[in-house]
Protein backbone atom coordinates (compact mmCIF):
# COMPACT_ATOMS: atom_id res chain seq x y z
CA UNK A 1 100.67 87.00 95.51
CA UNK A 2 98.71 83.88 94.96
CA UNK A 3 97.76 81.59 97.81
CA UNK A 4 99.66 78.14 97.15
CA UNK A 5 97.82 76.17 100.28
CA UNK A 6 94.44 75.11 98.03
CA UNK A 7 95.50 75.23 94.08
CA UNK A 8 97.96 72.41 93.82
CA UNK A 9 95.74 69.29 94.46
CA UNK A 10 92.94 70.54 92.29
CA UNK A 11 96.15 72.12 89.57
CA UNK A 12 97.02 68.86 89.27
CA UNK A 13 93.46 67.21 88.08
CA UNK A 14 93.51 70.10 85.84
CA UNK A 15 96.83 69.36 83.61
CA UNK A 16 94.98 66.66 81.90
CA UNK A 17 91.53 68.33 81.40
CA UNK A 18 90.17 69.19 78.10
CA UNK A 19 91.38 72.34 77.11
CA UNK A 20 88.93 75.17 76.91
CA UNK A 21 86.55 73.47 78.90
CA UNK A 22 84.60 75.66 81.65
CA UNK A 23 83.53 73.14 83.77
CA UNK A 24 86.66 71.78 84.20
CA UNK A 25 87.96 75.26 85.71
CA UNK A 26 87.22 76.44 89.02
CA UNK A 27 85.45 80.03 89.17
CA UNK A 28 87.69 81.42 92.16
CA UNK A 29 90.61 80.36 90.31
CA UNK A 30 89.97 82.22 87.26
CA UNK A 31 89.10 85.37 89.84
CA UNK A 32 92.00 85.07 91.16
CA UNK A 33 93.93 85.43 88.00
CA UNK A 34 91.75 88.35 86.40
CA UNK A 35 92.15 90.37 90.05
CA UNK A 36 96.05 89.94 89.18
CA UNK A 37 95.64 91.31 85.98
CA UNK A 38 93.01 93.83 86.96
CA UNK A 39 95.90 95.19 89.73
CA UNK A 40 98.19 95.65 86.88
CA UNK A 41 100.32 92.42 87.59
CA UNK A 42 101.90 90.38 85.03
CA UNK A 43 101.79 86.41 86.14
CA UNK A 44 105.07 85.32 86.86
CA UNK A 45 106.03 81.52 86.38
CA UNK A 46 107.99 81.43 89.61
CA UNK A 47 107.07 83.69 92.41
CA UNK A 48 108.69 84.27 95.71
CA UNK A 49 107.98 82.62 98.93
CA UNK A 50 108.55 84.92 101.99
CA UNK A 51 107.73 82.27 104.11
CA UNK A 52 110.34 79.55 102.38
CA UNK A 53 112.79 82.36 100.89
CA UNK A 54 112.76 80.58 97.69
CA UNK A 55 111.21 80.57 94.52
CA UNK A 56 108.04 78.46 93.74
CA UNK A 57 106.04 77.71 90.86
CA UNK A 58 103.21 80.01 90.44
CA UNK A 59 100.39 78.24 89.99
CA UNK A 60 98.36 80.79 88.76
CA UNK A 61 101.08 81.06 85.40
CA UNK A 62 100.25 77.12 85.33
CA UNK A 63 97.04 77.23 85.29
CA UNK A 64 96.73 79.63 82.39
CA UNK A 65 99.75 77.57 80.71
CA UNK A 66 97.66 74.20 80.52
CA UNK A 67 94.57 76.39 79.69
CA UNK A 68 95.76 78.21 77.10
CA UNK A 69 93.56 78.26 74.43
CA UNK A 70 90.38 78.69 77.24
CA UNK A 71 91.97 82.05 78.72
CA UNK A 72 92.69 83.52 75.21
CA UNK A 73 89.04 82.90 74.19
CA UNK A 74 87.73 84.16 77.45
CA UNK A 75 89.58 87.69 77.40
CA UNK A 76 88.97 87.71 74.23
CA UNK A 77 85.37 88.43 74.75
CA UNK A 78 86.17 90.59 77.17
CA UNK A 79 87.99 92.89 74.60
CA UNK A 80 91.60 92.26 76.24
CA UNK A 81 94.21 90.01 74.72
CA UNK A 82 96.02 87.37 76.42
CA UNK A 83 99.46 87.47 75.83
CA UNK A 84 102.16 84.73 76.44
CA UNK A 85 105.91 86.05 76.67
CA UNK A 86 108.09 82.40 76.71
CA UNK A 87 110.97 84.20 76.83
CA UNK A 88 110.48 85.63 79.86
CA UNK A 89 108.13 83.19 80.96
CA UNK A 90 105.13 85.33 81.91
CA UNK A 91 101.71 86.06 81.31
CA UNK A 92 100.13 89.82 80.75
CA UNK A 93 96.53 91.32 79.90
CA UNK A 94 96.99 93.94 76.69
CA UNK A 95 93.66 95.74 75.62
CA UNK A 96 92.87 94.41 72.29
CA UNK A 97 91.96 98.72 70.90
CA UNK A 98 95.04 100.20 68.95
CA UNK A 99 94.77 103.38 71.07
CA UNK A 100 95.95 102.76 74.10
CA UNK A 101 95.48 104.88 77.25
CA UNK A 102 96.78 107.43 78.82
CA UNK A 103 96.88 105.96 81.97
CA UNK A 104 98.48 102.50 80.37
CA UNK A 105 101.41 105.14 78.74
CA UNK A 106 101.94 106.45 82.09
CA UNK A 107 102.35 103.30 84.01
CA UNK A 108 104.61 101.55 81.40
CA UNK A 109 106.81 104.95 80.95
CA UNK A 110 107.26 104.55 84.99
CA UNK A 111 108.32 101.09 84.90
CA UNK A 112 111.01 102.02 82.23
CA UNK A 113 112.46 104.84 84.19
CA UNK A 114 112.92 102.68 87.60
CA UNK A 115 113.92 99.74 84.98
CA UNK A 116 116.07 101.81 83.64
CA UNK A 117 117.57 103.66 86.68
CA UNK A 118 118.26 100.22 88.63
CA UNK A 119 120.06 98.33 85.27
CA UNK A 120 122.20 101.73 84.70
CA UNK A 121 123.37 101.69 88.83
CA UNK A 122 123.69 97.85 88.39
CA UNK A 123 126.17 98.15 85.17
CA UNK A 124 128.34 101.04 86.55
CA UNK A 125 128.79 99.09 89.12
CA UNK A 126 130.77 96.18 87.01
CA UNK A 127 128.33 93.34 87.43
CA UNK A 128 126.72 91.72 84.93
CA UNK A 129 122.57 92.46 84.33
CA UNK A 130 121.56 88.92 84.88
CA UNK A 131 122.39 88.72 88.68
CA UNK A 132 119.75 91.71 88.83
CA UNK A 133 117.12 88.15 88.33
CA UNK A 134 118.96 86.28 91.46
CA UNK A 135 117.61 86.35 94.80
CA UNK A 136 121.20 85.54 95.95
CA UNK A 137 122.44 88.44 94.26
CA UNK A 138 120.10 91.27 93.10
CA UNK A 139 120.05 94.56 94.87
CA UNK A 140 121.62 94.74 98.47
CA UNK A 141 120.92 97.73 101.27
CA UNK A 142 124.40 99.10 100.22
CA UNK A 143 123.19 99.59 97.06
CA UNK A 144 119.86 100.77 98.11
CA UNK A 145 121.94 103.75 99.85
CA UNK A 146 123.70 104.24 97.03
CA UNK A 147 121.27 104.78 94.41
CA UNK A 148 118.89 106.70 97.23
CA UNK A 149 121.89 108.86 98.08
CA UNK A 150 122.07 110.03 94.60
CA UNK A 151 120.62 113.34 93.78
CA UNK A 152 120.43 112.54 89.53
CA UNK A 153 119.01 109.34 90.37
CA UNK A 154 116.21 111.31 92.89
CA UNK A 155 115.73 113.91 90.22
CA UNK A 156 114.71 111.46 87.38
CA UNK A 157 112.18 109.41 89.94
CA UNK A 158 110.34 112.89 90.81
CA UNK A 159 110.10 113.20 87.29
CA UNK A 160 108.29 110.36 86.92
CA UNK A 161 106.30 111.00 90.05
CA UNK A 162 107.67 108.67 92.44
CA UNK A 163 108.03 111.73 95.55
CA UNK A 164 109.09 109.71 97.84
CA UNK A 165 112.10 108.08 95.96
CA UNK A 166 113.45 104.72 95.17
CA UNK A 167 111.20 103.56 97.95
CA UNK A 168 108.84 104.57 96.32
CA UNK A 169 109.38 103.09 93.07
CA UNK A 170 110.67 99.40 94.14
CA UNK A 171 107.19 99.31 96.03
CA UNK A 172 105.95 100.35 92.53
CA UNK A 173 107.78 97.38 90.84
CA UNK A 174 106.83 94.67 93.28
CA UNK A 175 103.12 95.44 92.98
CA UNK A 176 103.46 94.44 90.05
CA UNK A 177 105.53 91.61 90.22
CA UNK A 178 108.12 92.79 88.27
CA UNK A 179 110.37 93.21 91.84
CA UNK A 180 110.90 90.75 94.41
CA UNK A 181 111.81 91.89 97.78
CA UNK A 182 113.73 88.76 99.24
CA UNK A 183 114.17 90.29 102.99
CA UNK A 184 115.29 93.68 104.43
CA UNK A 185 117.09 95.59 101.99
CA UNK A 186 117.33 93.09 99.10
CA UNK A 187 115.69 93.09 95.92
CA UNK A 188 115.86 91.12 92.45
CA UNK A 189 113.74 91.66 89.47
CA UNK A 190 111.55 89.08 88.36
CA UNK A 191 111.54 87.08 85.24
CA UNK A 192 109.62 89.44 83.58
CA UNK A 193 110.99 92.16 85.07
CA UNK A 194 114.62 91.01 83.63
CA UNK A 195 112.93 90.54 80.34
CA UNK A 196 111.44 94.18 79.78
CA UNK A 197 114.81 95.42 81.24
CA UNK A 198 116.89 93.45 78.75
CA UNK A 199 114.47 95.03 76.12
CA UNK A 200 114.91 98.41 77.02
CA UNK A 201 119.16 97.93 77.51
CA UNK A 202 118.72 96.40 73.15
CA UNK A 203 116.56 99.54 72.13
CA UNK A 204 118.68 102.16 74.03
CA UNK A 205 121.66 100.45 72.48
CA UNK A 206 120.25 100.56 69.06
CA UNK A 207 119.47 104.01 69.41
């Protein structure tokens, strides 16, 4: 997670800088956003503050916002694309080949399964997707036990090699900030992780 205590002063001077302009970009801020996306992260606009238990603006997601144009360029010649989802109000880094990886195949089929296996728990349960994205709502220990006490729900994560179980896979989630953990035994998904589950509830329903 990004450290707030040093980017908002200088985020500020930066909303009104020419776009695309180098010098008006600090080096360890753009490290800090390619080690995000080099960890597999997407950049959220709002992250969560353990500290505050609230949401706050990422600043990271703002700088590339108001810097558009410069960050596109600059992956660009790195061979990566930069790609904006407004909808779900996040940033990602997508390799710019056609063929994409085995490894990147393997990661995004794991997100879908634990995606997948939280929105299906979440629905039988007679509550609407969208308080999966609330920190006041989300997933509670009860449910935790619930979905960890279930030996379908076990059998699919082994399948997708998470051995150690829903633990396991949240952990997976968070890392990259597709999960929030908002204290002991809570968790909500992200904006973006909302988004990609949304996306997978339209294509299994148009299936």
């Amino acid at each position: 997670m990004p450290d707030f205590s040093d980017m908002t002063e200088t985020e500020n001077s930066l909303s009104a800088a020419p776009v695309g302009s180098f010098e008006q970009i600090l080096p360890a801020h753009s490290a800090a956003i390619y080690r995000e996306f080099q960890a597999g992260r997407v950049i959220v606009r709002d992250v969560w503050d353990n500290n505050r238990s609230e949401l706050r603006a990422n600043p990271l997601y703002n700088l590339l916002y108001n810097h558009l144009s410069h960050f596109r360029t600059f992956y660009e010649h790195l061979g990566s694309e930069l790609v904006f989802n407004e909808t779900g109000a996040f940033f990602f880094l997508k390799e710019s080949s056609d063929d994409e990886s085995e490894e990147h195949d393997e990661n995004a089929f794991r997100v879908q399964v634990v995606l997948l296996l939280i929105g299906r728990y979440f629905a039988r349960s007679g509550r609407d997707l969208d308080y999966l994205g609330r920190p006041d709502a989300g997933l509670n220990e009860q449910d935790l036990e619930a979905m960890a006490g279930d030996d379908e729900y076990q059998d699919i994560l082994r399948a997708a090699r998470f051995e150690k179980g829903l633990t396991e896979a949240l952990d997976y989630l968070e890392k990259r900030n597709l999960v929030f953990r908002a204290g002991a035994g809570r968790y909500f998904l992200s904006s973006a992780g909302l988004y990609f589950l949304g996306q997978l509830v339209h294509e299994y329903e148009q299936a």
